[in-house]
C-alpha atoms as a PDB file:
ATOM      1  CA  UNK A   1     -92.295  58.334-140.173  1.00  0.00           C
ATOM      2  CA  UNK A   2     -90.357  60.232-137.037  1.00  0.00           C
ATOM      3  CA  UNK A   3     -87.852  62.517-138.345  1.00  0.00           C
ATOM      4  CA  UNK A   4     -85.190  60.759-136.801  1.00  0.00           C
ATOM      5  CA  UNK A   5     -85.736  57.389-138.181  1.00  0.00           C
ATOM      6  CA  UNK A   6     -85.998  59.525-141.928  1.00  0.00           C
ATOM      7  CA  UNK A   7     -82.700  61.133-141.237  1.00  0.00           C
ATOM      8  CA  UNK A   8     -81.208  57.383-140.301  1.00  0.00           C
ATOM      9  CA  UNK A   9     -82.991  55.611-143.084  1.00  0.00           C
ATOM     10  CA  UNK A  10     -80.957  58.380-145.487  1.00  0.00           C
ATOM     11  CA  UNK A  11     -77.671  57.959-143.762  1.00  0.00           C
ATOM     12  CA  UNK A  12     -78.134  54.791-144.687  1.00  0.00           C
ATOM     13  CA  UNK A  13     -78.936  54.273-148.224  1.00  0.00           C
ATOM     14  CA  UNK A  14     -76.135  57.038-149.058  1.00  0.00           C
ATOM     15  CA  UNK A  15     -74.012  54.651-147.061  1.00  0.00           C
ATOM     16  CA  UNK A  16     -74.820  51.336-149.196  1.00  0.00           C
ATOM     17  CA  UNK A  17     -72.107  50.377-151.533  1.00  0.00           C
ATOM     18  CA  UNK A  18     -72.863  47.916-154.185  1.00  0.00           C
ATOM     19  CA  UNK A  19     -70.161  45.363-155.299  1.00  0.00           C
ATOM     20  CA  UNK A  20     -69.344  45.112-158.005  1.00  0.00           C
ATOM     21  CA  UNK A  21     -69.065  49.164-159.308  1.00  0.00           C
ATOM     22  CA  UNK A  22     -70.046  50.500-162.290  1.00  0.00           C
ATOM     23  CA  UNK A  23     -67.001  51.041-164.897  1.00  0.00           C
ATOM     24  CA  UNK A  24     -66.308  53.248-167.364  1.00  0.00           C
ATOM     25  CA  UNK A  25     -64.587  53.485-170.171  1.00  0.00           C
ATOM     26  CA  UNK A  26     -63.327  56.880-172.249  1.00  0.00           C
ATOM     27  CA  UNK A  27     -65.793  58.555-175.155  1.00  0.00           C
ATOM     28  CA  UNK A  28     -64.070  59.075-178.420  1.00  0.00           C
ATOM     29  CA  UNK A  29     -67.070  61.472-178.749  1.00  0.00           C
ATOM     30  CA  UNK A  30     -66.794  63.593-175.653  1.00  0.00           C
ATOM     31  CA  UNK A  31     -66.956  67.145-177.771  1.00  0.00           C
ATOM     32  CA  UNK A  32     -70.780  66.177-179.150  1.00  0.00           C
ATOM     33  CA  UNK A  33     -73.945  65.686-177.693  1.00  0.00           C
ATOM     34  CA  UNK A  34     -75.560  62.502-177.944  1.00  0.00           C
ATOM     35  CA  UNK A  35     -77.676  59.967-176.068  1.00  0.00           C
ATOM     36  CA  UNK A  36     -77.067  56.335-174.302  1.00  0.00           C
ATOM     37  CA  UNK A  37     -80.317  54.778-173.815  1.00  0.00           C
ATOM     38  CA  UNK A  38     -80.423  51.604-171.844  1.00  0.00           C
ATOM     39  CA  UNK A  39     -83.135  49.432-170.458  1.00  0.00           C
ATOM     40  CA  UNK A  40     -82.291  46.725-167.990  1.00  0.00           C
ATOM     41  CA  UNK A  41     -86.115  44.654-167.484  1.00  0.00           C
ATOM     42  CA  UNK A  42     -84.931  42.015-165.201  1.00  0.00           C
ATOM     43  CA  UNK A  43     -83.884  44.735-161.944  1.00  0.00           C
ATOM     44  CA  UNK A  44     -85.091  43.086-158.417  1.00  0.00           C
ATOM     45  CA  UNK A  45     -84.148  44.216-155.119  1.00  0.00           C
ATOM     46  CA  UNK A  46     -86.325  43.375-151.986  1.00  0.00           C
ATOM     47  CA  UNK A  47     -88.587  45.545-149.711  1.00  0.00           C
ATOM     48  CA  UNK A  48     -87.124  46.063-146.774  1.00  0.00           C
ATOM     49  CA  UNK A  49     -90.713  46.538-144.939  1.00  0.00           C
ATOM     50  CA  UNK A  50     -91.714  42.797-146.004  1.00  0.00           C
ATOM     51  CA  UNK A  51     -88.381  41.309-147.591  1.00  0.00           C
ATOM     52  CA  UNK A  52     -90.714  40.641-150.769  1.00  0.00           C
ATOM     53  CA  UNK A  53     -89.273  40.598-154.042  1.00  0.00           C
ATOM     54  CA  UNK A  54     -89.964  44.329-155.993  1.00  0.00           C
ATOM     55  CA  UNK A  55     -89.662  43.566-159.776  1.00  0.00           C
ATOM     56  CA  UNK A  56     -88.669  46.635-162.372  1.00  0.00           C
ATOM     57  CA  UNK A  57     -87.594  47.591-165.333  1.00  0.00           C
ATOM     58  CA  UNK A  58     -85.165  49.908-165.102  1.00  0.00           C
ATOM     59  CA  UNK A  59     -83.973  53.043-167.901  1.00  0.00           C
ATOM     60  CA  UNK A  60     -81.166  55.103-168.479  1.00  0.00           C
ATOM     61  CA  UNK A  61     -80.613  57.671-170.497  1.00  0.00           C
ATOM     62  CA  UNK A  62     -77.773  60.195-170.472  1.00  0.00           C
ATOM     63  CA  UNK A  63     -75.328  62.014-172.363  1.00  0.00           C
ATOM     64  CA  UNK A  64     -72.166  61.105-171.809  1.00  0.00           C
ATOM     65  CA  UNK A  65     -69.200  63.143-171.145  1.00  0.00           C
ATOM     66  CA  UNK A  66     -65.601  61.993-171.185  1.00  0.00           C
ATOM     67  CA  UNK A  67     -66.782  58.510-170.083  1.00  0.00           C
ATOM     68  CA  UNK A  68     -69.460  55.944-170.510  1.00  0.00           C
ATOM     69  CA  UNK A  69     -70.757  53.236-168.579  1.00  0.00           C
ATOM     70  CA  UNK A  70     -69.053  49.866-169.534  1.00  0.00           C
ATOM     71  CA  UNK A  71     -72.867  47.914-170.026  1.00  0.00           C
ATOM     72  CA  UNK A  72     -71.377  44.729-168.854  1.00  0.00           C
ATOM     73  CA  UNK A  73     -70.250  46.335-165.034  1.00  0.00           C
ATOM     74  CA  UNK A  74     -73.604  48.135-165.270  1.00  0.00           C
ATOM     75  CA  UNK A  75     -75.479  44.618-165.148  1.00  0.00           C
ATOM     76  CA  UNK A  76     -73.343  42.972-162.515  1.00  0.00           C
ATOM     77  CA  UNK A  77     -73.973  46.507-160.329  1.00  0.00           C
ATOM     78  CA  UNK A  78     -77.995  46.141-161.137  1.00  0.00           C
ATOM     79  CA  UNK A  79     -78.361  42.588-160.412  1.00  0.00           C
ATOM     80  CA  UNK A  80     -76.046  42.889-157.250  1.00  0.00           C
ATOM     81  CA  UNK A  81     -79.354  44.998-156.141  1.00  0.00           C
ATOM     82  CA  UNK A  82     -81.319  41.336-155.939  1.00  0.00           C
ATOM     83  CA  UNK A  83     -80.548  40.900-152.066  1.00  0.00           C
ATOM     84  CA  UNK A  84     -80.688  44.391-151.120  1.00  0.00           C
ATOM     85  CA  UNK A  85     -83.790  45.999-149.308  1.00  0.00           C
ATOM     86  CA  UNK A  86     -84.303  48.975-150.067  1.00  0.00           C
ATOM     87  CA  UNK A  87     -87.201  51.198-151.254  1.00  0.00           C
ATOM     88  CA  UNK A  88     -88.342  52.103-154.806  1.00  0.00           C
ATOM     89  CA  UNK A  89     -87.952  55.443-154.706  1.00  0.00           C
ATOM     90  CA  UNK A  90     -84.458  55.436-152.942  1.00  0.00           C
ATOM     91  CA  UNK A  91     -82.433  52.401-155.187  1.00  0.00           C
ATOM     92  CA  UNK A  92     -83.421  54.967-158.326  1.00  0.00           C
ATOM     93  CA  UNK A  93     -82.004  57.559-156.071  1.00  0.00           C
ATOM     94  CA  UNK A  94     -78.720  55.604-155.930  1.00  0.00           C
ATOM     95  CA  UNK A  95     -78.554  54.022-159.299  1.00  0.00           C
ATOM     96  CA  UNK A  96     -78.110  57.458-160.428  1.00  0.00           C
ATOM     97  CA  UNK A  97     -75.749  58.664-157.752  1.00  0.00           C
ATOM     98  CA  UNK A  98     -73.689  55.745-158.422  1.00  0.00           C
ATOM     99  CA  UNK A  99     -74.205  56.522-162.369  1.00  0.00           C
ATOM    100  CA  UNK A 100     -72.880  59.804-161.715  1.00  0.00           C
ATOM    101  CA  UNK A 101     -69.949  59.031-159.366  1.00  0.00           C
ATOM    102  CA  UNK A 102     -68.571  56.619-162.541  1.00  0.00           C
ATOM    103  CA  UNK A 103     -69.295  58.585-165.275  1.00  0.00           C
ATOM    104  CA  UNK A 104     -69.586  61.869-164.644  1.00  0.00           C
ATOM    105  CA  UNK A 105     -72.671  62.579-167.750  1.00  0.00           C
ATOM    106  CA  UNK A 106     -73.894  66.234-168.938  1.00  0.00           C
ATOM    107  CA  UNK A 107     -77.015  64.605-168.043  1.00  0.00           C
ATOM    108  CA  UNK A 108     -78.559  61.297-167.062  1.00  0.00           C
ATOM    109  CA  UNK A 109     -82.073  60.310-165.747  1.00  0.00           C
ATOM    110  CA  UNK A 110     -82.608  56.700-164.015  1.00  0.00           C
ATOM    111  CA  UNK A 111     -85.960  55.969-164.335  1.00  0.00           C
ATOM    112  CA  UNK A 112     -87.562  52.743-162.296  1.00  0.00           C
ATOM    113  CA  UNK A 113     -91.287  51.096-163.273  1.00  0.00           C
ATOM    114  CA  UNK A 114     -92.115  48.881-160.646  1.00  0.00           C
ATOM    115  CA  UNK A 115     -94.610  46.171-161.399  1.00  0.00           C
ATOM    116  CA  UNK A 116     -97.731  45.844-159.328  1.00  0.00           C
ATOM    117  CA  UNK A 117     -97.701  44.749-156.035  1.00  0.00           C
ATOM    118  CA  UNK A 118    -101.294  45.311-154.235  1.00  0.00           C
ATOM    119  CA  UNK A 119    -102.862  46.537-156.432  1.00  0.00           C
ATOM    120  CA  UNK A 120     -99.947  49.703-157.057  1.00  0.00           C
ATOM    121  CA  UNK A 121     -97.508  50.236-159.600  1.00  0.00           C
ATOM    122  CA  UNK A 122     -94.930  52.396-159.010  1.00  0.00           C
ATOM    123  CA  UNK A 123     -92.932  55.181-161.674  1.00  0.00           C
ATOM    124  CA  UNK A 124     -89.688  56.873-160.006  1.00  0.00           C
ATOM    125  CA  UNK A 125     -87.586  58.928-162.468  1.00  0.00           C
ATOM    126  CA  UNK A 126     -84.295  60.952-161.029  1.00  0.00           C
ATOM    127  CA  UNK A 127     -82.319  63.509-162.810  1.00  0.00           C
ATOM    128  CA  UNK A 128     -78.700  65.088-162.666  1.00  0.00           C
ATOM    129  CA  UNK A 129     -77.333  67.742-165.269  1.00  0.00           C
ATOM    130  CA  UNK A 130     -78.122  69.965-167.787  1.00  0.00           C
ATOM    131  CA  UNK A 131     -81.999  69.381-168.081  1.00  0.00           C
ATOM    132  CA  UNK A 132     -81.992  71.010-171.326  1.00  0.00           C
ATOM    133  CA  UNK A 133     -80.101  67.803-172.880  1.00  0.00           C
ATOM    134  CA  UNK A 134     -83.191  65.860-171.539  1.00  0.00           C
ATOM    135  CA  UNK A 135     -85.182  63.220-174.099  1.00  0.00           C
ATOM    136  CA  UNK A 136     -88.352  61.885-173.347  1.00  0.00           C
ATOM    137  CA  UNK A 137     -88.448  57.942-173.310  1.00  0.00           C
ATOM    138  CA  UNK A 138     -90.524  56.552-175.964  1.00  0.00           C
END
C-alpha cells in the first residue's frame, strides 16, 4: 500500500466516531487493583475491501480506575460496529482507544478473534497501561 493512501486510511479510522459512546460509571473500588473481564461473541463489522461480513469475538480485560465501562453502552457501541468497514486489526485499535477515552483504566487490552474467512483466522490483541497489571486470558 502507497504511503499516502496508509497515512489517509489512518486519518481516517482515528476520525470514525461510533454512536452510541461507551459510558461509564464511578468505581467504589478505585484504590485496589482488580480485573473486568468481558467477552462480547456476537462483534461484526464489514470489510471494507469486499463489504463482507467479518465475524469475532471480542475480549476485554482491564483494571479499572476511577470508572468502569457501563456493559450495557459497551454493547450498543460494539454492535453499532455491524455497518462499519473497517479492518481487523484497526476496529481493535479503536475499541480500545475508545475504551480508554471513557474510562480512563490502569490497564486494558482489547483483544479480537476473527473467524475464518479463506481459509485465515485472524488474532489482534491491543494494549494501553501499566503492562505489569496484565492477565493472560484463559
Amino acid at each position: 500500500m502507497p504511503e499516502s493512501e496508509y497515512e489517509h486510511l489512518q486519518e481516517e479510522i482515528r476520525g470514525l466516531v461510533i454512536e452510541p459512546k461507551i459510558q461509564a460509571f464511578e468505581s467504589k473500588y478505585g484504590d485496589k487493583d482488580y480485573h473486568i473481564r468481558l467477552k462480547f461473541d456476537e462483534f461484526t463489522c464489514l470489510c471494507p475491501r469486499t463489504g463482507l461480513p467479518d465475524f469475532a469475538t471480542i475480549l476485554i480485560d482491564y483494571v479499572p480506575d476511577k470508572l468502569i465501562a457501563e456493559s450495557r453502552s459497551l454493547k450498543f457501541y460494539l454492535n453499532a460496529y455491524r455497518n462499519v468497514g473497517i479492518f481487523n486489526e484497526h476496529v481493535v485499535n479503536k475499541i480500545l482507544e475508545d475504551l480508554v477515552e471513557a474510562c480512563r483504566p490502569r490497564f486494558v487490552e482489547v483483544i479480537g478473534r476473527f473467524n475464518l474467512r479463506g481459509g485465515i483466522g485472524i488474532t489482534v490483541s491491543a494494549s494501553h497501561g501499566d503492562e505489569s497489571l496484565r492477565r493472560i486470558f484463559e
